[in-house]
Protein backbone atom coordinates (compact mmCIF):
# COMPACT_ATOMS: atom_id res chain seq x y z
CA UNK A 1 -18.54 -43.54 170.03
CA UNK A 2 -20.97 -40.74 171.27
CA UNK A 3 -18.09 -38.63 172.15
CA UNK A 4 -15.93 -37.91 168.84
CA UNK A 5 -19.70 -37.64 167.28
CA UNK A 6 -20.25 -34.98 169.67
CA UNK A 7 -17.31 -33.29 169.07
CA UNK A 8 -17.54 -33.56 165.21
CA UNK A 9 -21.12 -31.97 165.35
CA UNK A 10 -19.82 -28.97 167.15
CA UNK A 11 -16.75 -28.00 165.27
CA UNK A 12 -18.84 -28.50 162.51
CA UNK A 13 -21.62 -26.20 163.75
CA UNK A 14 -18.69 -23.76 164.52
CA UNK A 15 -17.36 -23.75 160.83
CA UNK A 16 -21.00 -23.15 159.79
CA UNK A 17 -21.70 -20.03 162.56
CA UNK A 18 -21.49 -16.90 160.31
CA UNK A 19 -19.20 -13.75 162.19
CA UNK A 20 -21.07 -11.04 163.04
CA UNK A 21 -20.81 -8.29 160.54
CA UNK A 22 -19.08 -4.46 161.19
CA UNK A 23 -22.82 -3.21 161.50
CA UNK A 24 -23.79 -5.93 164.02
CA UNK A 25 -20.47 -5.02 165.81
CA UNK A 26 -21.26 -1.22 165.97
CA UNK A 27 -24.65 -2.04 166.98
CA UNK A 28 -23.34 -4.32 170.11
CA UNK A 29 -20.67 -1.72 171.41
CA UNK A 30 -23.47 1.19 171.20
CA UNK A 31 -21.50 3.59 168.97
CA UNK A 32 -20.22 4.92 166.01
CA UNK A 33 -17.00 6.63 165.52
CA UNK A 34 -16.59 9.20 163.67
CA UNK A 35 -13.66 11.41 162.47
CA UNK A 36 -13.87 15.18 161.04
CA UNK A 37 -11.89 18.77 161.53
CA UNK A 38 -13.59 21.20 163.33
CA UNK A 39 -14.61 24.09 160.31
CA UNK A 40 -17.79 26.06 159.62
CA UNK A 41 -18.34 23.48 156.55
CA UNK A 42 -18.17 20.43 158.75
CA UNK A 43 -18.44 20.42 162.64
CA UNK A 44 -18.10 23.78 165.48
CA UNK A 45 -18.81 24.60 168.87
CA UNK A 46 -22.13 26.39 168.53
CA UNK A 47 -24.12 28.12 171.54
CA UNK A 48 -25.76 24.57 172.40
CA UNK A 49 -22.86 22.53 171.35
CA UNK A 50 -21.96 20.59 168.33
CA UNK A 51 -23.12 21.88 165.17
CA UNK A 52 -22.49 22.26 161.52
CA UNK A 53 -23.40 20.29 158.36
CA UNK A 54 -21.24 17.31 158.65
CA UNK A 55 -22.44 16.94 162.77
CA UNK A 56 -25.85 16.81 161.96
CA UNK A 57 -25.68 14.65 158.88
CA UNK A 58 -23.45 11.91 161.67
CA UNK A 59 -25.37 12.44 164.12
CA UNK A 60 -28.44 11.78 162.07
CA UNK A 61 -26.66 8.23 160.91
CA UNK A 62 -26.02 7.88 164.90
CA UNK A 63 -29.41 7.78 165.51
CA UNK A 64 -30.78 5.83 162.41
CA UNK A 65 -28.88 2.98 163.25
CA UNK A 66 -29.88 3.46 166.87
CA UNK A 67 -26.09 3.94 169.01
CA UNK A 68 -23.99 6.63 170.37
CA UNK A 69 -22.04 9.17 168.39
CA UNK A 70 -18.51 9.16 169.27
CA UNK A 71 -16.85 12.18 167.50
CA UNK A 72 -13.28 13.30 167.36
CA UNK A 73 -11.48 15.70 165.10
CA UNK A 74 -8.13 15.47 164.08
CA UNK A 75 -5.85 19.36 163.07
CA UNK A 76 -5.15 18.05 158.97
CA UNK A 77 -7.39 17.30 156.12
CA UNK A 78 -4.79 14.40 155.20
CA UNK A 79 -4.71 12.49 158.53
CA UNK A 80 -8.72 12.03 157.95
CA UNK A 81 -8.24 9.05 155.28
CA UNK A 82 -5.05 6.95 157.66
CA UNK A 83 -7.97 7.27 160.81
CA UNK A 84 -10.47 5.19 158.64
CA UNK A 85 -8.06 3.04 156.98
CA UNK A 86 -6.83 2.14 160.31
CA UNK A 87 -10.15 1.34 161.73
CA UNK A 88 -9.79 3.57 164.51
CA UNK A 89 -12.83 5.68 162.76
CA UNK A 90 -15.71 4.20 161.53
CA UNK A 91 -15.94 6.63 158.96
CA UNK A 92 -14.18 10.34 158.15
CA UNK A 93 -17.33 13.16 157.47
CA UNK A 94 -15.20 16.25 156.29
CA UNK A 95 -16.40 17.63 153.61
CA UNK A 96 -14.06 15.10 151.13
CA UNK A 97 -13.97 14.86 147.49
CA UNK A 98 -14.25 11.29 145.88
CA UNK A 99 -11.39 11.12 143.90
CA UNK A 100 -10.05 7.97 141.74
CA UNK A 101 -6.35 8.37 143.99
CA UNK A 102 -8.61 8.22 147.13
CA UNK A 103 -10.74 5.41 146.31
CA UNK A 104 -7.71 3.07 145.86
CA UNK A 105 -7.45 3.68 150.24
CA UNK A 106 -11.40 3.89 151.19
CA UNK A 107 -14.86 3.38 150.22
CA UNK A 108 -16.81 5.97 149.36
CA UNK A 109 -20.50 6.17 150.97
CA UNK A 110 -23.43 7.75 148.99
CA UNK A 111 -22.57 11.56 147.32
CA UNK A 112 -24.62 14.07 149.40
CA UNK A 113 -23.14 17.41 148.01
CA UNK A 114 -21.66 18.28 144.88
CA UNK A 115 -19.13 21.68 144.94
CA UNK A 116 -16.93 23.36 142.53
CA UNK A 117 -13.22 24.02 142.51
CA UNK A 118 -12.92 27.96 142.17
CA UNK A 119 -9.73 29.67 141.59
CA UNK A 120 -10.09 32.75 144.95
CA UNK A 121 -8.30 36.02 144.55
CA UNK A 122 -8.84 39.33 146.52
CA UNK A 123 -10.50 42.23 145.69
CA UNK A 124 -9.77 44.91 144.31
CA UNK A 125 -6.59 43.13 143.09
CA UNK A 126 -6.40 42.50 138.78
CA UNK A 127 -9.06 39.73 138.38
CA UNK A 128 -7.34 36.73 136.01
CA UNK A 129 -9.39 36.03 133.25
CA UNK A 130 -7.67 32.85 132.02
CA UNK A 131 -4.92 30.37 133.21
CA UNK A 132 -2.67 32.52 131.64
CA UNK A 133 -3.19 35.34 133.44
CA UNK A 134 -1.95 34.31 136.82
CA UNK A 135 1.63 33.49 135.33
CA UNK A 136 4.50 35.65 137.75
CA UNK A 137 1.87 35.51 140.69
CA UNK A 138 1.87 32.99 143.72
CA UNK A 139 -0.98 30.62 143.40
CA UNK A 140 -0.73 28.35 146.95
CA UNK A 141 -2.74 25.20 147.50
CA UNK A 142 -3.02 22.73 150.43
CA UNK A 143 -1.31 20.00 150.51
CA UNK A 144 -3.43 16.32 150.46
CA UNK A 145 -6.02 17.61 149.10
CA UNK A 146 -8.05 17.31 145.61
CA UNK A 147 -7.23 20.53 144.63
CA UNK A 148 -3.84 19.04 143.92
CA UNK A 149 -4.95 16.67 141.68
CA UNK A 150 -6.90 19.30 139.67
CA UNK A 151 -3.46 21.72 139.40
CA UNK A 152 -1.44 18.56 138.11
CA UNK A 153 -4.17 18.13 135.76
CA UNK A 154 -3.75 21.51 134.30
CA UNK A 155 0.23 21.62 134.43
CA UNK A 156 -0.24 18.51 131.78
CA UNK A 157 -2.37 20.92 129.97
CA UNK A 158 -0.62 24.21 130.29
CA UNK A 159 3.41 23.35 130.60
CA UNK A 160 3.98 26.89 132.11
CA UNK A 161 1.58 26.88 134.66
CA UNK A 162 3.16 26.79 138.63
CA UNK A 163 1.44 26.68 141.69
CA UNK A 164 3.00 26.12 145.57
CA UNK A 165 2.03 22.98 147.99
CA UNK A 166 1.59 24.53 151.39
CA UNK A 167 2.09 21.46 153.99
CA UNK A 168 1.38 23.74 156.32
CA UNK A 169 -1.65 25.42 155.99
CA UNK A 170 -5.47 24.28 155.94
CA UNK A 171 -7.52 26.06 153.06
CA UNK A 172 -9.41 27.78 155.62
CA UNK A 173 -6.07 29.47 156.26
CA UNK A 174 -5.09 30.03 152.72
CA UNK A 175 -8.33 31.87 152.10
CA UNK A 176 -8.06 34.70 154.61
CA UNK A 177 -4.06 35.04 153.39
CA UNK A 178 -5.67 35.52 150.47
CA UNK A 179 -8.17 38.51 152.00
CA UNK A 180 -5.48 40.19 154.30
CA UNK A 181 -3.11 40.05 150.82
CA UNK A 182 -0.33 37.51 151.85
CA UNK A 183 -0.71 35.48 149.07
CA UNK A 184 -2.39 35.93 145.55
CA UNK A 185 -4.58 33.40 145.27
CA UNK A 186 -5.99 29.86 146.12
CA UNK A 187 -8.35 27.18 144.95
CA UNK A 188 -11.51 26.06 147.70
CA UNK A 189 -14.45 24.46 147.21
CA UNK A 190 -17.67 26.59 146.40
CA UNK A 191 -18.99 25.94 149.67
CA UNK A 192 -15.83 26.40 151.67
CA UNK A 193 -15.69 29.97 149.86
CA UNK A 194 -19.34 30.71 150.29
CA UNK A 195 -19.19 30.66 154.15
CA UNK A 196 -15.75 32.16 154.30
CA UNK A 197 -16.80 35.05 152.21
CA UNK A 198 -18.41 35.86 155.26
CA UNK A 199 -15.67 36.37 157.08
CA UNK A 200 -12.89 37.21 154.91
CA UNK A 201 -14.70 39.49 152.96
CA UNK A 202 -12.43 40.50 150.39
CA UNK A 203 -11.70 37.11 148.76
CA UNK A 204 -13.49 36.56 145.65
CA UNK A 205 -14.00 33.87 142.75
CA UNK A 206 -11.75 34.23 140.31
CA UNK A 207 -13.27 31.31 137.92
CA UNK A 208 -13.98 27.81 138.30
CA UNK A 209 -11.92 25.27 137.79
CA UNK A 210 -12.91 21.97 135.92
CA UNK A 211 -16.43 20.21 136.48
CA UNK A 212 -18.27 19.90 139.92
CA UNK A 213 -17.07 17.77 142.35
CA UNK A 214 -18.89 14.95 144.51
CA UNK A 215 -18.93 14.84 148.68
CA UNK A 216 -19.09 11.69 150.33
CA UNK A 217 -18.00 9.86 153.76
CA UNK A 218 -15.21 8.02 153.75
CA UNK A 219 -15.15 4.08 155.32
CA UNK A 220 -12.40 1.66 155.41
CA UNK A 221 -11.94 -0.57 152.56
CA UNK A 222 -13.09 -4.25 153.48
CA UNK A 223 -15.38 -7.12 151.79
CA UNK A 224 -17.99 -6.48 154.73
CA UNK A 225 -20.06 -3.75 153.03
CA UNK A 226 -22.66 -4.02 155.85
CA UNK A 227 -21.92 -0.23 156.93
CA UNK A 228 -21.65 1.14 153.75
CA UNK A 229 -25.15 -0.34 152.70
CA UNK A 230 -26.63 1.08 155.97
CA UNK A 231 -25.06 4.52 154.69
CA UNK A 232 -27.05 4.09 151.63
CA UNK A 233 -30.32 3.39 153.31
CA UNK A 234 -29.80 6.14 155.24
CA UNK A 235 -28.96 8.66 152.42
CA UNK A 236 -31.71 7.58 150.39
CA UNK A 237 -34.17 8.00 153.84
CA UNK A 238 -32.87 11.26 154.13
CA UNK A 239 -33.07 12.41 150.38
CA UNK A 240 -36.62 10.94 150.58
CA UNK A 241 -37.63 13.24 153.52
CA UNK A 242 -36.25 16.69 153.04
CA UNK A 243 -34.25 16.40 155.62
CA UNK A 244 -30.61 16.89 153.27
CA UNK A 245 -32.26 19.62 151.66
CA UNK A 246 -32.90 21.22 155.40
CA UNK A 247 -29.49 20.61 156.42
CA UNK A 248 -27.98 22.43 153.45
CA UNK A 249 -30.35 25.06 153.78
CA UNK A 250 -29.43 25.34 157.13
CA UNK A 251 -25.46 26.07 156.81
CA UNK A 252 -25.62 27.35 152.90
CA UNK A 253 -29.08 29.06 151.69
CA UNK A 254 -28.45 32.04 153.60
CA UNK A 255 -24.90 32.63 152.34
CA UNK A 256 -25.90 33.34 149.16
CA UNK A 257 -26.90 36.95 148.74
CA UNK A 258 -24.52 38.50 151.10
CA UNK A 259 -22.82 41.36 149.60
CA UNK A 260 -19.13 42.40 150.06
CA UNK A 261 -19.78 45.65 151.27
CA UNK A 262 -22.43 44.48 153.97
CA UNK A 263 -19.84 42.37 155.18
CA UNK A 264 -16.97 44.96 155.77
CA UNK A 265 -19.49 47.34 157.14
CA UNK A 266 -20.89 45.09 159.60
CA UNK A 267 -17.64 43.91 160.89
CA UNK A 268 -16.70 47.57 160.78
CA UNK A 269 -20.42 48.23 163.18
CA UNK A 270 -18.74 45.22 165.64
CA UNK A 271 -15.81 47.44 166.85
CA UNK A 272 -17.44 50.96 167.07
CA UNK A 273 -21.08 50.64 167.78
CA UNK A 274 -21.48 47.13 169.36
CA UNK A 275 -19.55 47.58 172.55
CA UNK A 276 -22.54 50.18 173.43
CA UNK A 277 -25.54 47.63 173.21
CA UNK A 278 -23.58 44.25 174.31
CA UNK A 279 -24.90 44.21 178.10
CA UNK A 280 -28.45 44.98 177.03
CA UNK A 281 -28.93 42.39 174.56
CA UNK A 282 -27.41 40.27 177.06
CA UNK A 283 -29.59 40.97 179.88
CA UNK A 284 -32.71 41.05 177.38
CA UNK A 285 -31.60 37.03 175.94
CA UNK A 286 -31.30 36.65 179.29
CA UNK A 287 -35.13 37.58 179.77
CA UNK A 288 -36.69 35.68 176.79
CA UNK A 289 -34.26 32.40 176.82
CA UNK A 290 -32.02 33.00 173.76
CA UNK A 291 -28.57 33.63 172.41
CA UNK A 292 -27.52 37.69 172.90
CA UNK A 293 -25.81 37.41 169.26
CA UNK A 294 -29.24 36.41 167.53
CA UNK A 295 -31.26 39.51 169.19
CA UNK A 296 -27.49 41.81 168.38
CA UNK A 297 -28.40 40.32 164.66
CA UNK A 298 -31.74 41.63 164.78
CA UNK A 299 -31.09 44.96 165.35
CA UNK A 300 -28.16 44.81 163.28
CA UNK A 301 -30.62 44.22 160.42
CA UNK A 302 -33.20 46.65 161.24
CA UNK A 303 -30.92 49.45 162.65
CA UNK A 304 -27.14 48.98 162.33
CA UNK A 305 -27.08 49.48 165.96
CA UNK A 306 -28.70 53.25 165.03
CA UNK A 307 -31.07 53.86 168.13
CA UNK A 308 -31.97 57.04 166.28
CA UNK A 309 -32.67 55.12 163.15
CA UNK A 310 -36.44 55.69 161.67
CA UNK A 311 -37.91 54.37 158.67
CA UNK A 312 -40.29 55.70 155.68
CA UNK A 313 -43.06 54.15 157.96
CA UNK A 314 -42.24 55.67 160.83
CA UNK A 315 -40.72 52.47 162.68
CA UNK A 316 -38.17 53.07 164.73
CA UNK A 317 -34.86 52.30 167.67
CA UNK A 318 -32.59 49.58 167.70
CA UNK A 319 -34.98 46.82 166.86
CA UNK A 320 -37.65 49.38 164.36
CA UNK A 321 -40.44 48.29 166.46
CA UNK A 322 -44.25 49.68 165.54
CA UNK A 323 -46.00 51.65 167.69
CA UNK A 324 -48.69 48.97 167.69
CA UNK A 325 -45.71 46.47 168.50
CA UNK A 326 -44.46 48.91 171.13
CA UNK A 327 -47.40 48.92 173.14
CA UNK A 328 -48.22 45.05 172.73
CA UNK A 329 -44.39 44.74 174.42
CA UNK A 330 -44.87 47.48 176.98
CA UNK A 331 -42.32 49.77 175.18
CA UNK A 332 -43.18 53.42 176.23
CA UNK A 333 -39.62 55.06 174.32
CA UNK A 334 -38.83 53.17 171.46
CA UNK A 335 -35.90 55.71 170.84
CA UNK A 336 -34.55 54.24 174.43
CA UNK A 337 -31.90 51.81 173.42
CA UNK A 338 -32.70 49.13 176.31
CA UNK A 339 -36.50 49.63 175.72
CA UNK A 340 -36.31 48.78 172.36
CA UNK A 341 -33.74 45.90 172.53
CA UNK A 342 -36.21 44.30 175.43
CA UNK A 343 -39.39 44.77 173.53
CA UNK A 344 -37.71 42.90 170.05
CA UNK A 345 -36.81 40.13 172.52
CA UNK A 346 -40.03 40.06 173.75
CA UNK A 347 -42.15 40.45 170.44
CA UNK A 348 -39.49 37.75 168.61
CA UNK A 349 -40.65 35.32 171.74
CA UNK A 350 -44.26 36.19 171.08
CA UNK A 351 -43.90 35.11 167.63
CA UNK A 352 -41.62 31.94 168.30
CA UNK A 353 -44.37 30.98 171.24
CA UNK A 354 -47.01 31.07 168.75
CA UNK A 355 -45.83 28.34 166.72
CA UNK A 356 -46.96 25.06 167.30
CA UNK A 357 -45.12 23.00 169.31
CA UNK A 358 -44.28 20.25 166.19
CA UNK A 359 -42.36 23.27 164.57
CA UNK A 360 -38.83 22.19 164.96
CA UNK A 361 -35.47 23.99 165.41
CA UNK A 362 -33.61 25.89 164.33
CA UNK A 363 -36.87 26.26 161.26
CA UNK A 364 -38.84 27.32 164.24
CA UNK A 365 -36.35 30.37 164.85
CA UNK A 366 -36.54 31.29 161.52
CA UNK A 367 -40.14 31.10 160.85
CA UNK A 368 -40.50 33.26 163.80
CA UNK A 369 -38.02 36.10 161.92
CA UNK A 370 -39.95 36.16 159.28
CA UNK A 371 -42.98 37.15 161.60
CA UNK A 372 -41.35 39.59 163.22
CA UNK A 373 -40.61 40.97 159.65
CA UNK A 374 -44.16 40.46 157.92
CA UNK A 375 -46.40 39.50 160.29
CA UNK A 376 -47.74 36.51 161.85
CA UNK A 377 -51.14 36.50 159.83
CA UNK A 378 -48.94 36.35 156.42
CA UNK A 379 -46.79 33.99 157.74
CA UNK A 380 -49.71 31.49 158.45
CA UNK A 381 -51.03 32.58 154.71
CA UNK A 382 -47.25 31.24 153.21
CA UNK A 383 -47.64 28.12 155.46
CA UNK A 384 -50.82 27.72 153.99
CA UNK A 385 -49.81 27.58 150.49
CA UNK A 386 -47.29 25.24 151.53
CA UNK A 387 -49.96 22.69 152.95
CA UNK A 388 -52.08 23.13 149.74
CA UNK A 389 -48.82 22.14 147.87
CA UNK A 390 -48.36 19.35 149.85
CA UNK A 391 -45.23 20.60 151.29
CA UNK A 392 -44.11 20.92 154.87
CA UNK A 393 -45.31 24.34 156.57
CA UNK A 394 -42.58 23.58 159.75
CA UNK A 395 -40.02 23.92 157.13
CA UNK A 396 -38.27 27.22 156.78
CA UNK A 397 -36.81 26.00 153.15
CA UNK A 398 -40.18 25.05 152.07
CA UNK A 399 -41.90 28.41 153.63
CA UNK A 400 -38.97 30.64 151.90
CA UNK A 401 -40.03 29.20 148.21
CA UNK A 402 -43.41 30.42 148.86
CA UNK A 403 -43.75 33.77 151.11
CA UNK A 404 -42.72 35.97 147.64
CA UNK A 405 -45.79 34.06 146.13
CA UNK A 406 -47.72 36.38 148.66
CA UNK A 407 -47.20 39.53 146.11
CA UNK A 408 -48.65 37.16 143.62
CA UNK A 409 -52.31 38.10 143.17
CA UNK A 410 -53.09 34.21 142.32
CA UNK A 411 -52.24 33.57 145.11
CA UNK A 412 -52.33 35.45 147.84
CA UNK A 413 -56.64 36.38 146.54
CA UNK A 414 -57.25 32.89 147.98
CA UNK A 415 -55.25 34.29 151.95
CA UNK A 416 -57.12 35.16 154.63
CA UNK A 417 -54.02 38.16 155.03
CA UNK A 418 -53.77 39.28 151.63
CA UNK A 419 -51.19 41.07 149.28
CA UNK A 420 -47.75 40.69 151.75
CA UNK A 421 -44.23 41.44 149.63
CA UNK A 422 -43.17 38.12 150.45
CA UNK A 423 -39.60 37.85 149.32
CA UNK A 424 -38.95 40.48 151.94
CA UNK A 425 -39.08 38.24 154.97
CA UNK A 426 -36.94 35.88 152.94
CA UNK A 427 -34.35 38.63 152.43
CA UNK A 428 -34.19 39.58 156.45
CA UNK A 429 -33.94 36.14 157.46
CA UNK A 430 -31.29 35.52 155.58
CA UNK A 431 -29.25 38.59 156.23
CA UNK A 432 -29.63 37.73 160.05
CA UNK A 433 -28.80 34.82 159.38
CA UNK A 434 -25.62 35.23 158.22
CA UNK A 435 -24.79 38.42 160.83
CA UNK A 436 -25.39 35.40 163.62
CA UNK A 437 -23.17 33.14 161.97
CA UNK A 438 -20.44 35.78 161.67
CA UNK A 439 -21.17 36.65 165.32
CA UNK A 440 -21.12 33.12 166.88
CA UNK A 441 -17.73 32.76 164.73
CA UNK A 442 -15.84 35.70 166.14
CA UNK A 443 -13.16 34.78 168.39
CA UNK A 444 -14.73 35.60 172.40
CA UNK A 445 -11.42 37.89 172.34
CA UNK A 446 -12.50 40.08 169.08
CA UNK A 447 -16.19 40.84 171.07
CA UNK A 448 -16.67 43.58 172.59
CA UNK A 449 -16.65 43.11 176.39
CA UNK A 450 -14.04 40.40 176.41
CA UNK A 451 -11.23 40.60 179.04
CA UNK A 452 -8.53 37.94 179.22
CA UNK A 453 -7.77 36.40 182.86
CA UNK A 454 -4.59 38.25 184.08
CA UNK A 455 -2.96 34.68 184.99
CA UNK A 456 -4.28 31.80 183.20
CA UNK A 457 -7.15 29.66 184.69
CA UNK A 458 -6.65 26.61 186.57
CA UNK A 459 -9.38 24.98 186.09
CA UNK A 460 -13.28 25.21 184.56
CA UNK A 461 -14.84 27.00 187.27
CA UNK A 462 -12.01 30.09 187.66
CA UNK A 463 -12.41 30.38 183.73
CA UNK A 464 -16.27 30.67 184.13
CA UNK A 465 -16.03 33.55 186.94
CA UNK A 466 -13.41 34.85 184.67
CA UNK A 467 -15.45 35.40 181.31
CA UNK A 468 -18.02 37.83 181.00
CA UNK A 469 -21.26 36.31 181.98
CA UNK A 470 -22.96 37.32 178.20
CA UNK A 471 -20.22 35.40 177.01
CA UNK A 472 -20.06 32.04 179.16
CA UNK A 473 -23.37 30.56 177.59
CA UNK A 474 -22.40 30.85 173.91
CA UNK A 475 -19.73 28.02 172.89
């Protein structure tokens, strides 16, 4: 009798055992996997590796729930959603609009990011005021994506109205067609255009196009939400701490500002004046332990590569240093082109050393700019205010709210530095900001210096000894 009892109890304990859940499973293999394309609005190879909104927002998920990050990109938008619904992703992080056709395939995590559909034309070119306007002209639009949805949408409302559905083509490619002329317009999210006006500078918003938009991960459709609700926790942790806000600010708040003609010009600087000063900012990163294109975006900003440039004040070379500066970096010729390009690197290292060591990156980079613009004492002053306002002084996007406060007798009467014009610093950092990011985005090919192996490389090492040495650290 003991025997069938036994053998009742345990199927019946068996039935009662509870599987363990997709988080639980995750959790016991060690890592989550993740799917994206590689774009400056989602994840690139940056001097130190893997970068970009989406990576750090994954990565930051990765590490909440305590497991490896196992990313992979795949070349079109519309092979993101089939890699989750399969299960071979965990969940897709590119940047993808909820819409009502999507969510009958996936879930849809927690909306991080809201953007706008904008109609992109290029410059110079008749600007369309209405719908109407672009009739005769070739609108094209990638295929699989929401943008689709939103020209259908309009068709229904304006019979006449015709667009193209490019299979072919990312957006990313569509928008510099659209700045070298090939086609005559496009439709991007806001964000998508914000970084690419960067680099394509003559594209430019025609008008937007419906409401906003919401951003969220994408995860495979099943009754075990146990994933989803760990997205949630994690969004809402996130949201909580500032971090989202930093992470935008990080890829977007220097974008904004950027002017058309800056852009041209700079790219312009690239081919005729950079070529002169690449060695020596290389040698001088070298020196002080940082990337050759940040210091080359320095002097951008204070000179445009000018060694003869001098200002009002009577700072001057290719990184405008002081003759107090000068001295304190043992810069006897601030007119001499390596001098000068030594002595920034130097003083920016000064100023990034002073910080305490709970400053994080890249905020501690930034704060440091805005020392080298301003001066450490009225940096400390803004970081101040911050504390008294119980926000976070290691924060460059809680700093940048409140170093134009410093031409604000209110407050800066209660500074140990005084009356600073504040929203300068703001201004510099975010114009080197943005010449980095254009920098660290150039094809190796288009910088000056490059030169192509005569046969191609067999393996890691002979491409290494083939590739400028400025060039081999940056991604």
């Amino acid at each position: 009798m003991r025997k069938p009892l036994f053998i009742f109890l345990a199927i019946l304990l068996g039935t009662c055992s509870k599987p363990p859940t997709l988080l639980d499973e995750i959790k016991q293999q060690g890592e989550l996997r993740v799917v994206t394309q590689f774009s400056p609005t989602t994840t690139y190879e940056g001097a130190d590796g893997l970068e970009g909104p989406e990576y750090d927002l994954v990565k930051g998920f990765a590490d909440f729930i305590g497991v490896e990050l196992k990313h992979y990109t795949v070349d079109r938008f519309t092979d993101l959603i089939p890699e989750v619904q399969s299960g071979r992703a965990h969940v897709a992080a590119s940047g993808i609009t909820v819409t009502p056709e999507r969510m009958k395939y996936v879930d849809f995590g927690p909306v991080y990011q809201n953007v706008t559909q904008q109609l992109v034309y290029k410059r110079g070119t008749y600007k369309p005021r209405k719908l109407a306007d672009i009739q005769g002209r070739q609108l094209v639009v990638a295929a699989g994506t929401s943008y689709i949805d939103t020209m259908q949408v309009l068709q229904n409302e304006n019979p006449d109205f015709v667009w193209i559905e490019d299979p072919s083509s990312e957006t990313e490619d569509l928008l510099i067609q659209v700045g070298d002329g090939e086609i005559d317009f496009t439709v991007a999210d806001s964000t998508i255009v914000r970084i690419f006006q960067n680099f394509s500078p003559g594209i430019h918003v025609a008008m937007p196009l419906g409401e906003k938009d919401n951003l969220a991960w994408a995860f495979q459709k099943r009754s075990d939400s146990s994933l989803l609700d760990e997205a949630a926790q994690y969004f809402n942790y996130i949201k909580t701490n500032g971090e989202l806000d930093r992470i935008i600010d990080r890829y977007y708040g220097h974008n904004s500002q950027f002017d058309y003609v800056g852009t041209r010009t700079f790219k312009r600087h690239i081919n005729s004046r950079l070529d002169n000063y690449a060695d020596m900012f290389a040698a001088a990163a070298d020196e002080v332990g940082t990337d050759w294109r940040l210091l080359a975006a320095i002097s951008y900003q204070e000179s445009h590569w000018n060694p003869s440039a001098i200002s009002h004040t009577g700072v001057r070379g290719l990184m405008m240093l002081t003759r107090k500066t000068a001295e304190a970096v043992n810069v006897t010729d601030r007119t001499d082109p390596e001098e000068s390009i030594r002595g920034g690197a130097r003083y920016l290292k000064k100023m990034h050393d002073r910080l305490s060591d709970e400053v994080p990156e890249p905020d501690r980079t930034w704060l440091a700019l805005a020392a080298y613009n301003v001066g450490f004492g009225h940096l400390q002053d803004a970081r101040e205010i911050v504390r008294r306002q119980r926000g976070n002084p290691n924060s460059w996007l809680d700093v940048k709210q409140v170093l134009p406060m410093l031409a604000n007798k209110e407050y800066y009467k209660d500074t140990k530095f005084g009356y600073a014009r504040g929203w300068e610093p703001v201004r510099y950092v975010d114009n080197i900001r943005t010449y980095y990011q254009i920098l660290r985005w150039m094809p190796k090919k288009e910088l000056p210096g490059y030169e192509a192996p005569e046969e191609p490389a067999a393996d890691s090492e002979t491409i290494a000894a083939a590739t400028p040495a400025k060039f081999r650290e940056t991604g």
